[in-house]
Protein backbone atom coordinates (compact mmCIF):
# COMPACT_ATOMS: atom_id res chain seq x y z
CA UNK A 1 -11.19 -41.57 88.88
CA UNK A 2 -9.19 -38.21 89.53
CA UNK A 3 -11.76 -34.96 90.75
CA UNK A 4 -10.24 -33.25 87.96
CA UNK A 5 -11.48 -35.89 85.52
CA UNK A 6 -15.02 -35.05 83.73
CA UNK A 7 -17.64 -37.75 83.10
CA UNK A 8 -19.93 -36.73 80.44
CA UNK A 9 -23.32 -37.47 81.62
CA UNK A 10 -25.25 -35.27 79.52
CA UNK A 11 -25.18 -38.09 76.54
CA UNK A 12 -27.09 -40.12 78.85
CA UNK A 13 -29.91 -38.18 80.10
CA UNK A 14 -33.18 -37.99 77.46
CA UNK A 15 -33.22 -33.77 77.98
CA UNK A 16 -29.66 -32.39 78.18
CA UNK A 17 -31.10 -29.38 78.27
CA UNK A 18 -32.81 -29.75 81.67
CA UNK A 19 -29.50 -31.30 83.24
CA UNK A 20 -28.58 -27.98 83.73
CA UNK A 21 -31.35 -27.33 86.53
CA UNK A 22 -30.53 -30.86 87.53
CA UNK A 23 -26.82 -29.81 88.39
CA UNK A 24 -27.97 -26.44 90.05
CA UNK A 25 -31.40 -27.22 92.20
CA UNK A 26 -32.29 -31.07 91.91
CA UNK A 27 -28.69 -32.45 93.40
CA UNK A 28 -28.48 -30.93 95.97
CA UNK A 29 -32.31 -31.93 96.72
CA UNK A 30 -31.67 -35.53 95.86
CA UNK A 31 -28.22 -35.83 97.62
CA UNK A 32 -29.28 -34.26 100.57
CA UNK A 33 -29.25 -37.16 102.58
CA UNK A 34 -26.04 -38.09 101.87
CA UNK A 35 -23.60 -38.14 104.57
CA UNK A 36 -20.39 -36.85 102.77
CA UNK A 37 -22.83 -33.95 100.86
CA UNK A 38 -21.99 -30.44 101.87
CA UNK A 39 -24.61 -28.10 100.16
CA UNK A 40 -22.49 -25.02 101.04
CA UNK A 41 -19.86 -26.14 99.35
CA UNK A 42 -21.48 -27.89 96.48
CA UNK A 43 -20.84 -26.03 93.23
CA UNK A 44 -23.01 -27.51 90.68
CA UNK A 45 -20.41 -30.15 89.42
CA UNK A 46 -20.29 -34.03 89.38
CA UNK A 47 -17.56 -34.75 91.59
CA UNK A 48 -19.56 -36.60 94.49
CA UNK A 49 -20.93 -38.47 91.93
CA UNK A 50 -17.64 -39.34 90.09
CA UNK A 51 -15.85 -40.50 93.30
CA UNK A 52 -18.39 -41.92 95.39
CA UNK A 53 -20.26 -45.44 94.60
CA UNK A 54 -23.30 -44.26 96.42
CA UNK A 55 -23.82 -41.88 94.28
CA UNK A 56 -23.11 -42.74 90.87
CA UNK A 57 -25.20 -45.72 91.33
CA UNK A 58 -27.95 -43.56 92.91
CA UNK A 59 -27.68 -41.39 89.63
CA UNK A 60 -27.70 -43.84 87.25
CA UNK A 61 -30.32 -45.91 88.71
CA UNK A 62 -32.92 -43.01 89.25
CA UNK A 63 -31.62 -40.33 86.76
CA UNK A 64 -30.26 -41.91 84.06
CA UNK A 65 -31.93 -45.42 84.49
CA UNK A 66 -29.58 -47.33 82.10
CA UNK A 67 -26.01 -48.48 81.97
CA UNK A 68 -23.66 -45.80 82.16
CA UNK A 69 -20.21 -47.20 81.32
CA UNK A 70 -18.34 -43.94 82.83
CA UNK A 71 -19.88 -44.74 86.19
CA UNK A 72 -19.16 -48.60 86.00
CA UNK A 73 -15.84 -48.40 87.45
CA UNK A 74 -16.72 -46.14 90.26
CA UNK A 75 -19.90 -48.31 91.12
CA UNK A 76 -17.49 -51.41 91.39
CA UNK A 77 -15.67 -50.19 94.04
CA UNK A 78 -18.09 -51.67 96.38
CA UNK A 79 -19.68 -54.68 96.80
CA UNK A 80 -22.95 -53.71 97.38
CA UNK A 81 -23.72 -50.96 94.69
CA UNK A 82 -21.87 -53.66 92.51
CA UNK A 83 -24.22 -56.17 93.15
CA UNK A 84 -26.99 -53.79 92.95
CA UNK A 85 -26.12 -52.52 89.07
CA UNK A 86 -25.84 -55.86 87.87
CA UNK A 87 -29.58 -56.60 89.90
CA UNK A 88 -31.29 -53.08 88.75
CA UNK A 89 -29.28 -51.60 85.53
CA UNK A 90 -27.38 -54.57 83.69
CA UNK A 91 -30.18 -57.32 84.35
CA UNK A 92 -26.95 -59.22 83.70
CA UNK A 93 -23.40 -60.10 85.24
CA UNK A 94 -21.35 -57.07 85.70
CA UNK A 95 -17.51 -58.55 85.55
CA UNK A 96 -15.84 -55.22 86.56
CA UNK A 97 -17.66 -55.83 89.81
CA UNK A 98 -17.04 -58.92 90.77
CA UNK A 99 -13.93 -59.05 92.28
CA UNK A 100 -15.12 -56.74 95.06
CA UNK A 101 -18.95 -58.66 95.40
CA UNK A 102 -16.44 -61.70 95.80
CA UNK A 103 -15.07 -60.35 98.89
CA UNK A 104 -18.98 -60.54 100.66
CA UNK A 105 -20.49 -63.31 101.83
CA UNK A 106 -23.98 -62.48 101.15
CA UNK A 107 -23.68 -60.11 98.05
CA UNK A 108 -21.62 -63.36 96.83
CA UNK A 109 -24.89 -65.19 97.38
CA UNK A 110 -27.02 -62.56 95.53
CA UNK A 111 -25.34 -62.49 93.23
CA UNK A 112 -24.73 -66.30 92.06
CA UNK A 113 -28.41 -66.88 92.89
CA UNK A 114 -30.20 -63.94 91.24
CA UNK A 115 -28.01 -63.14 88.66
CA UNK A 116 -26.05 -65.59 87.30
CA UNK A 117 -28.52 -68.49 88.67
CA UNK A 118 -24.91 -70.31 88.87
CA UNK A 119 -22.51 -71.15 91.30
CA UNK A 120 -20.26 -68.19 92.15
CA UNK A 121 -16.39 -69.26 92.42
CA UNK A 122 -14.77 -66.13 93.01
CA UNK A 123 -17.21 -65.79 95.96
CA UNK A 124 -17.43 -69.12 97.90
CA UNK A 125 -13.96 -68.31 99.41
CA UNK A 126 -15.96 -65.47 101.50
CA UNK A 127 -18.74 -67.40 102.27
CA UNK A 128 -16.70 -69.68 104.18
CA UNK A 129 -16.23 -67.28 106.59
CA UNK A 130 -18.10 -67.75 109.89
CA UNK A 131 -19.47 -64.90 109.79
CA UNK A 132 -21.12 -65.83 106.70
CA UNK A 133 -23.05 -68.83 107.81
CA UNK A 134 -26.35 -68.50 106.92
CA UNK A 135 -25.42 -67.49 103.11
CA UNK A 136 -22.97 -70.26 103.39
CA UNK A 137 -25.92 -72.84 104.15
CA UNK A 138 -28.11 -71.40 101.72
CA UNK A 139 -25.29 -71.05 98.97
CA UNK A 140 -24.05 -74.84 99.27
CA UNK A 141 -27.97 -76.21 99.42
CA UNK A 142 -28.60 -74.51 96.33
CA UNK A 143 -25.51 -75.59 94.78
CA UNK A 144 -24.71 -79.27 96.11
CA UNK A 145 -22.37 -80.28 93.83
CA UNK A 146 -19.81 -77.30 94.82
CA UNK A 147 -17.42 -78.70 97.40
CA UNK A 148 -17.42 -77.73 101.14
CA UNK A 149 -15.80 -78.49 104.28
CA UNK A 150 -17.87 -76.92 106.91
CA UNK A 151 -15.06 -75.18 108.94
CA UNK A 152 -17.49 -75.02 112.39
């Protein structure tokens, strides 16, 4: 998403008219932490949030607190905010993110075992690497039908 793109948020918050305080005092508050957040520079719009996964899942998740599909795009970006959005906001798969939870290991693991309860495809590629070992185990005993060729 382009920084000269708007998301319109304010359909998605319960009192619009407070999102205006939100924007001014409350994000730079709640965004403090972040590493990329400059509060000098911040100017009361949403671009953090509309280019950075952190942060539009962070928003959604303890702003909004229900599926924003502006966000979703942004939030699959990276595998672990994917993962998380299914886990926390969908309570369901999220397809746009699973190409990029497919390329982890363990949020590959997550994911087939806590939300779809089902063996992951897309994902067991990654959890062959060796670096993945312990999801690997864990992965394949859940799922013993899935073929494997341990590659120790």
């Amino acid at each position: 998403m382009e920084a000269e793109e708007s998301v319109n948020l304010y359909r998605y918050y319960n009192k619009p008219h407070d999102l205006y305080e939100f924007k001014k005092v409350t994000t730079a508050k709640f965004f403090e932490w972040y590493d990329g957040f400059d509060e000098d520079e911040y100017d009361g719009t949403y671009v953090e949030i509309a280019n950075s996964p952190r942060l539009a899942f962070m928003y959604v998740k303890y702003i909004i607190g229900r599926p924003v599909p502006e966000l979703e795009s942004v939030i699959a970006q990276e595998a672990k905010f994917a993962y998380q959005y299914a886990q926390a906001i969908l309570k369901a798969p999220f397809p746009e993110g699973e190409p990029v939870i497919a390329q982890s290991g363990n949020y590959s693991y997550y994911y087939a075992t806590s939300i779809l309860e089902a063996p992951f495809p897309a994902g067991e590629e990654n959890l062959k690497n060796p670096k993945e070992k312990v999801w690997r185990n864990h992965y394949y005993r859940k799922y013993p039908d899935r073929q494997y060729k341990d590659l120790r």
